[in-house]
C-alpha atoms as a PDB file:
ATOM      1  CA  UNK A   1      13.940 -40.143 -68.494  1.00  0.00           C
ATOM      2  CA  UNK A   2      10.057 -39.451 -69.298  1.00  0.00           C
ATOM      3  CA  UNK A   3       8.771 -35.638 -69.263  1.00  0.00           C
ATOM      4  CA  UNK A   4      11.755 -35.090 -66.991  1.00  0.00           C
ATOM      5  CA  UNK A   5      10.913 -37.551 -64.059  1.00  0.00           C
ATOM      6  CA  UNK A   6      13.469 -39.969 -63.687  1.00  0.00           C
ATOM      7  CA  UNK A   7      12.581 -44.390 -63.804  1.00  0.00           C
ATOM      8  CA  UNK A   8      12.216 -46.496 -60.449  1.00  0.00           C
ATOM      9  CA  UNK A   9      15.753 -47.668 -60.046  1.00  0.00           C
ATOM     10  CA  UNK A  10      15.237 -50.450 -56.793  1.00  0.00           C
ATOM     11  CA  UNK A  11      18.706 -50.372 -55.612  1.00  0.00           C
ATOM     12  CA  UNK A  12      18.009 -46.230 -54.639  1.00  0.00           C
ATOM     13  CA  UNK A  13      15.447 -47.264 -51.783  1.00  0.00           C
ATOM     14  CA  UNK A  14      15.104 -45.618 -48.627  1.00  0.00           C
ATOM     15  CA  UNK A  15      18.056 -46.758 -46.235  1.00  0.00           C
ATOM     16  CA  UNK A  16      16.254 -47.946 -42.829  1.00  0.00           C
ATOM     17  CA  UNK A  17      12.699 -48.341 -41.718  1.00  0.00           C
ATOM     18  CA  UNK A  18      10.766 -45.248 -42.026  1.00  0.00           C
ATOM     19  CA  UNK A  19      11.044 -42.306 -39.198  1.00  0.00           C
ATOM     20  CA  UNK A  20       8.431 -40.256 -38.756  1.00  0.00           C
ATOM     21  CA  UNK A  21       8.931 -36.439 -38.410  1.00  0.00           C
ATOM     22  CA  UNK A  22       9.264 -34.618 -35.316  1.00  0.00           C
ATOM     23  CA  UNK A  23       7.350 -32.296 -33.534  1.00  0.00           C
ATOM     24  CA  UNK A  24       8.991 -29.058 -33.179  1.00  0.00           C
ATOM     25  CA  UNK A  25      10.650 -28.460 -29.742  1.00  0.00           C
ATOM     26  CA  UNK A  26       8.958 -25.892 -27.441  1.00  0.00           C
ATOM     27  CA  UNK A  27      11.477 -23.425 -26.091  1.00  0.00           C
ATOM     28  CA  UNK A  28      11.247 -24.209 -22.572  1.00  0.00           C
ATOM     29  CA  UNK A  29      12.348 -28.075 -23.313  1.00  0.00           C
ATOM     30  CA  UNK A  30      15.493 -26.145 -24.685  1.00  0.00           C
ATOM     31  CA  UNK A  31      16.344 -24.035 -22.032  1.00  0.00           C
ATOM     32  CA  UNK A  32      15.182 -25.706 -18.678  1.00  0.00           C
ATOM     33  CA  UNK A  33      13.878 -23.648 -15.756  1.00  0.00           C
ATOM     34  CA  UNK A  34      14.790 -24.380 -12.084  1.00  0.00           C
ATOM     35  CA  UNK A  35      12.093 -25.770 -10.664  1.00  0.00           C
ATOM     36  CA  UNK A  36      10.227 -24.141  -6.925  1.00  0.00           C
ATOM     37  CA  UNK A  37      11.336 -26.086  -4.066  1.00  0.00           C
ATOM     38  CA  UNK A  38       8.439 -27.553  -2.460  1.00  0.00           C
ATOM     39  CA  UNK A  39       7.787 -27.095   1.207  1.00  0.00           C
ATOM     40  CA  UNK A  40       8.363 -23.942   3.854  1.00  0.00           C
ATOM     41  CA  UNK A  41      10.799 -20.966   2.414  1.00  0.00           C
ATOM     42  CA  UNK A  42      12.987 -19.292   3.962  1.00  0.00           C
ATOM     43  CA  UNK A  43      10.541 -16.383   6.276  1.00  0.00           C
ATOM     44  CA  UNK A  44       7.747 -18.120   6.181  1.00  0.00           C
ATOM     45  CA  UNK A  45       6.186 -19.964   8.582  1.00  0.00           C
ATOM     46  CA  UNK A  46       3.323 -22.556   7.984  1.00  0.00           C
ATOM     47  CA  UNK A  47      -0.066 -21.914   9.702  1.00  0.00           C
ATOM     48  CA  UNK A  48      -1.833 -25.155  10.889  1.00  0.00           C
ATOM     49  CA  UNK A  49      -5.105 -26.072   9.820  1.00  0.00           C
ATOM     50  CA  UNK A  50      -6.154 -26.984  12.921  1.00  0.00           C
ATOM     51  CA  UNK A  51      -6.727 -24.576  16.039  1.00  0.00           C
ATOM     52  CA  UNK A  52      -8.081 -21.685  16.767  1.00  0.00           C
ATOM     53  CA  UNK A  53      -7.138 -18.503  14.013  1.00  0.00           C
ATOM     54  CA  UNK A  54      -4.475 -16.385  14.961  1.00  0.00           C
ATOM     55  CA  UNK A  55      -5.816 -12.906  17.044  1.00  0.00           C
ATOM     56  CA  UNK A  56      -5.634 -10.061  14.786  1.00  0.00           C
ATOM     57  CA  UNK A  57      -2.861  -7.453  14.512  1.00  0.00           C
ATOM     58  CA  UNK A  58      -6.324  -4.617  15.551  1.00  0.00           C
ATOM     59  CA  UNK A  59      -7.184  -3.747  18.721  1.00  0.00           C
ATOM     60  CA  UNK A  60     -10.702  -4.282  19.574  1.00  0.00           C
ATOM     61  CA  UNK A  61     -11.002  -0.919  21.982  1.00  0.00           C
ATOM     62  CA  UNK A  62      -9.041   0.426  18.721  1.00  0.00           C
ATOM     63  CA  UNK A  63     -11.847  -0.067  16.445  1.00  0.00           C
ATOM     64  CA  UNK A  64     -15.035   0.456  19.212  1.00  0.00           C
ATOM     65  CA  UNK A  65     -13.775   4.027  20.132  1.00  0.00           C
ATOM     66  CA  UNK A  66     -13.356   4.888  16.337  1.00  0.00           C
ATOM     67  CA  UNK A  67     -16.589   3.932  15.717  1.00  0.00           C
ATOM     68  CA  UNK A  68     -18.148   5.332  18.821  1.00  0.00           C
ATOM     69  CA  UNK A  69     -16.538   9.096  18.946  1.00  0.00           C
ATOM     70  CA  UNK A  70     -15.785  10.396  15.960  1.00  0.00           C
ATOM     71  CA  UNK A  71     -19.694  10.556  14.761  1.00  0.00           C
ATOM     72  CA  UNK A  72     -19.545  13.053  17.243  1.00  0.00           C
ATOM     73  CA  UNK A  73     -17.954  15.534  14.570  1.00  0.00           C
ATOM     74  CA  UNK A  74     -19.249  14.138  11.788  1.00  0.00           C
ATOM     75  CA  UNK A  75     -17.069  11.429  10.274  1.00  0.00           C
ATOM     76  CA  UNK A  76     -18.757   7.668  10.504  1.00  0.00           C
ATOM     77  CA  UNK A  77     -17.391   4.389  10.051  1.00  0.00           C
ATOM     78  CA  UNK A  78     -14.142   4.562  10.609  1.00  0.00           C
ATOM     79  CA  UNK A  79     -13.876   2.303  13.086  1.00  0.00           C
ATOM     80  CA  UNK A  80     -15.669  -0.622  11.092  1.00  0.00           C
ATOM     81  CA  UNK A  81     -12.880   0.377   7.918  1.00  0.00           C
ATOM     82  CA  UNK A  82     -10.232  -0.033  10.928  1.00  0.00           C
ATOM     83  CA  UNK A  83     -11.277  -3.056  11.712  1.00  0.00           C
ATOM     84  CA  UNK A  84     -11.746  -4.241   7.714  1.00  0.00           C
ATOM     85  CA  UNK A  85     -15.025  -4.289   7.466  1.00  0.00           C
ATOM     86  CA  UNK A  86     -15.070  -2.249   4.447  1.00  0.00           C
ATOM     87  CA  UNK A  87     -18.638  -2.404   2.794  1.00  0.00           C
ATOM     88  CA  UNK A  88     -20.272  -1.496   6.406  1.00  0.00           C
ATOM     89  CA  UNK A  89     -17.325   1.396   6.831  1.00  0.00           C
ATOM     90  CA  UNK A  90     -17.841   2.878   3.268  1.00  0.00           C
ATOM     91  CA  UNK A  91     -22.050   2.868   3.782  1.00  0.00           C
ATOM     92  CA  UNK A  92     -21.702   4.861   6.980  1.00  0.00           C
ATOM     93  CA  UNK A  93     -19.060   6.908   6.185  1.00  0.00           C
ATOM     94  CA  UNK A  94     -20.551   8.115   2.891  1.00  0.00           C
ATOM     95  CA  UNK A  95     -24.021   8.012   4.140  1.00  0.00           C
ATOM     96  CA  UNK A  96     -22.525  10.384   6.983  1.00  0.00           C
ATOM     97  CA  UNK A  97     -20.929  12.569   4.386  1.00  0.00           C
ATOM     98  CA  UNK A  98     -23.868  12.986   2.053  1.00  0.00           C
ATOM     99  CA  UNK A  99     -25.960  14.085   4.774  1.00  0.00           C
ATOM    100  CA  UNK A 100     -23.773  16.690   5.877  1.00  0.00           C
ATOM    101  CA  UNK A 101     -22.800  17.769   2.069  1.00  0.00           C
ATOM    102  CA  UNK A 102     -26.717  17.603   1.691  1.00  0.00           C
ATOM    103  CA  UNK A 103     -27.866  19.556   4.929  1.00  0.00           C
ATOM    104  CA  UNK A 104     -25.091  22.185   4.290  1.00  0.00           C
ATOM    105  CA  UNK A 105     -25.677  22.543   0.332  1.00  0.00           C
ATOM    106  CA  UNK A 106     -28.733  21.445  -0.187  1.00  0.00           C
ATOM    107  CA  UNK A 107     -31.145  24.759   0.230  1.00  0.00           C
ATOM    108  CA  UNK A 108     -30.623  25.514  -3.611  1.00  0.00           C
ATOM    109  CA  UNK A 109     -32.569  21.927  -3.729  1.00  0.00           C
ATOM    110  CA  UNK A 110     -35.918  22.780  -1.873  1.00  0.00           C
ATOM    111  CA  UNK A 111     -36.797  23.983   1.868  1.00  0.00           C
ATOM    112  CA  UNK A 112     -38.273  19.911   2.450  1.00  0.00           C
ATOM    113  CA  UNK A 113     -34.836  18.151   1.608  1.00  0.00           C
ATOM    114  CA  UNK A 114     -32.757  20.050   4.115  1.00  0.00           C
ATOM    115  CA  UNK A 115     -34.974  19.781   7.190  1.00  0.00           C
ATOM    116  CA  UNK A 116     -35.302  16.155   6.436  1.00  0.00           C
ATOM    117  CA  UNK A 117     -31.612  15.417   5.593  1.00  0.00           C
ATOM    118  CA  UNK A 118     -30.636  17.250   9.096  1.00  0.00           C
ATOM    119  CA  UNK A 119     -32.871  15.852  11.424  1.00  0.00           C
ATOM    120  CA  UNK A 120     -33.573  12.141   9.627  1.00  0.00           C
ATOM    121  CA  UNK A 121     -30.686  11.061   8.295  1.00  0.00           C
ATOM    122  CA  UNK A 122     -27.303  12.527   9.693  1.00  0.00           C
ATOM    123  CA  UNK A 123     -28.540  12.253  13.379  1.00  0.00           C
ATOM    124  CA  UNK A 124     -29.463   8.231  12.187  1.00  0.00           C
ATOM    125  CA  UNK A 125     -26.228   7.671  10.503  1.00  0.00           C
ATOM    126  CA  UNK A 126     -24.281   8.905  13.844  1.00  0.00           C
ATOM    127  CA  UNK A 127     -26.863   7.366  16.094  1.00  0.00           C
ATOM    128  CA  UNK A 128     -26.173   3.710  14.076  1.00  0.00           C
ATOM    129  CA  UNK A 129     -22.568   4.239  14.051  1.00  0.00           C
ATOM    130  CA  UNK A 130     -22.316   5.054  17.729  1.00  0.00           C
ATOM    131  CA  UNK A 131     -24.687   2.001  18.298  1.00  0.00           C
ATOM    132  CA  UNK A 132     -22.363  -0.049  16.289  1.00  0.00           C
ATOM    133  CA  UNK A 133     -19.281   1.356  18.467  1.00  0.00           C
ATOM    134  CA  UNK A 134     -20.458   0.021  21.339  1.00  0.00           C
ATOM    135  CA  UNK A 135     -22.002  -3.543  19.681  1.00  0.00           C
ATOM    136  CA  UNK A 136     -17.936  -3.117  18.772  1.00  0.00           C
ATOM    137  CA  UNK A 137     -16.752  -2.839  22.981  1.00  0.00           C
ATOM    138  CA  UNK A 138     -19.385  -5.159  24.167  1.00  0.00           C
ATOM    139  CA  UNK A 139     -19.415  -7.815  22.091  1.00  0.00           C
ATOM    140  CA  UNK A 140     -17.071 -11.130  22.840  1.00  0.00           C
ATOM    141  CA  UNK A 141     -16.506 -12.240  20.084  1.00  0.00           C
ATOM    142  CA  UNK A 142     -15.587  -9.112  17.034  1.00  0.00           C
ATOM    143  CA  UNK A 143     -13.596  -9.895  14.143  1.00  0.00           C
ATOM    144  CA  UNK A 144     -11.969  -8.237  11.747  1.00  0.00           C
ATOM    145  CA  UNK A 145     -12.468  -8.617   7.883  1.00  0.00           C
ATOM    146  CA  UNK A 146     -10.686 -11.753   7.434  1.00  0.00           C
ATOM    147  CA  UNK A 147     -12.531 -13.335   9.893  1.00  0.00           C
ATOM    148  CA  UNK A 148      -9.681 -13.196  12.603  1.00  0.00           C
ATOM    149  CA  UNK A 149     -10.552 -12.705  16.451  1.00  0.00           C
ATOM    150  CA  UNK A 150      -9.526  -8.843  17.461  1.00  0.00           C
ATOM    151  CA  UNK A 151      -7.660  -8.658  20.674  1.00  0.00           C
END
């Protein structure tokens, strides 16, 4: 033995051809997960692609009398956010608000504001969401927000 590393001795060779190492196992190849079932589950009913969309669960008359009556006491949009058109819905209904929070509040901000916010814009916000109420009952062909015929 040389500085403590033992001589090449042939008959102590490597039994077999050489194997190269693993790769570690992941932990889901150890404990296997079910797998989905493919195709319709159990409640759930397939919609076909081809056809006409399904009518909406919102009335139309629902959704036009929202929109068309209650600007008359102040309160916009609702109709258009029953329906699920929200980005329409939110503009008139905080449009509508500001101009009543503004007309009310807003003489501590100067005598010009609240003339114009009272006569310009609350009356135009009402007048466009009434406008919209009846675009709403007249119209054929209104859809809600997913793009669904209302009946």
């Amino acid at each position: 033995m040389l500085h403590g590393v033992a001589p090449y001795d042939p008959r102590m060779s490597h039994p077999g051809p050489w194997v190269p190492p693993q790769e570690p196992r992941h932990e889901l190849e150890l404990y296997p997960q079910p797998q989905p079932t493919w195709g319709p589950q159990p409640g759930w009913s397939p919609q076909p692609i081809w056809g006409p969309p399904p009518d909406s669960d919102k009335g139309k008359l629902a959704a036009g009398l929202l929109q068309l009556l209650l600007p008359l006491v102040g309160v916009c949009g609702v109709g258009r956010l029953y329906a699920g058109h929200v980005g329409i819905g939110l503009t008139q209904l905080l449009a509508g608000l500001a101009g009543i929070v503004l007309g009310c509040c807003g003489v501590s901000l100067s005598m010009f504001i609240v003339p114009l916010v009272l006569v310009l814009i609350t009356p135009g916000v009402a007048l466009w969401s009434m406008i919209d109420g009846v675009v709403i009952l007249a119209g054929s062909d209104f859809r809600d927000g997913a793009g669904r015929p209302m009946r």
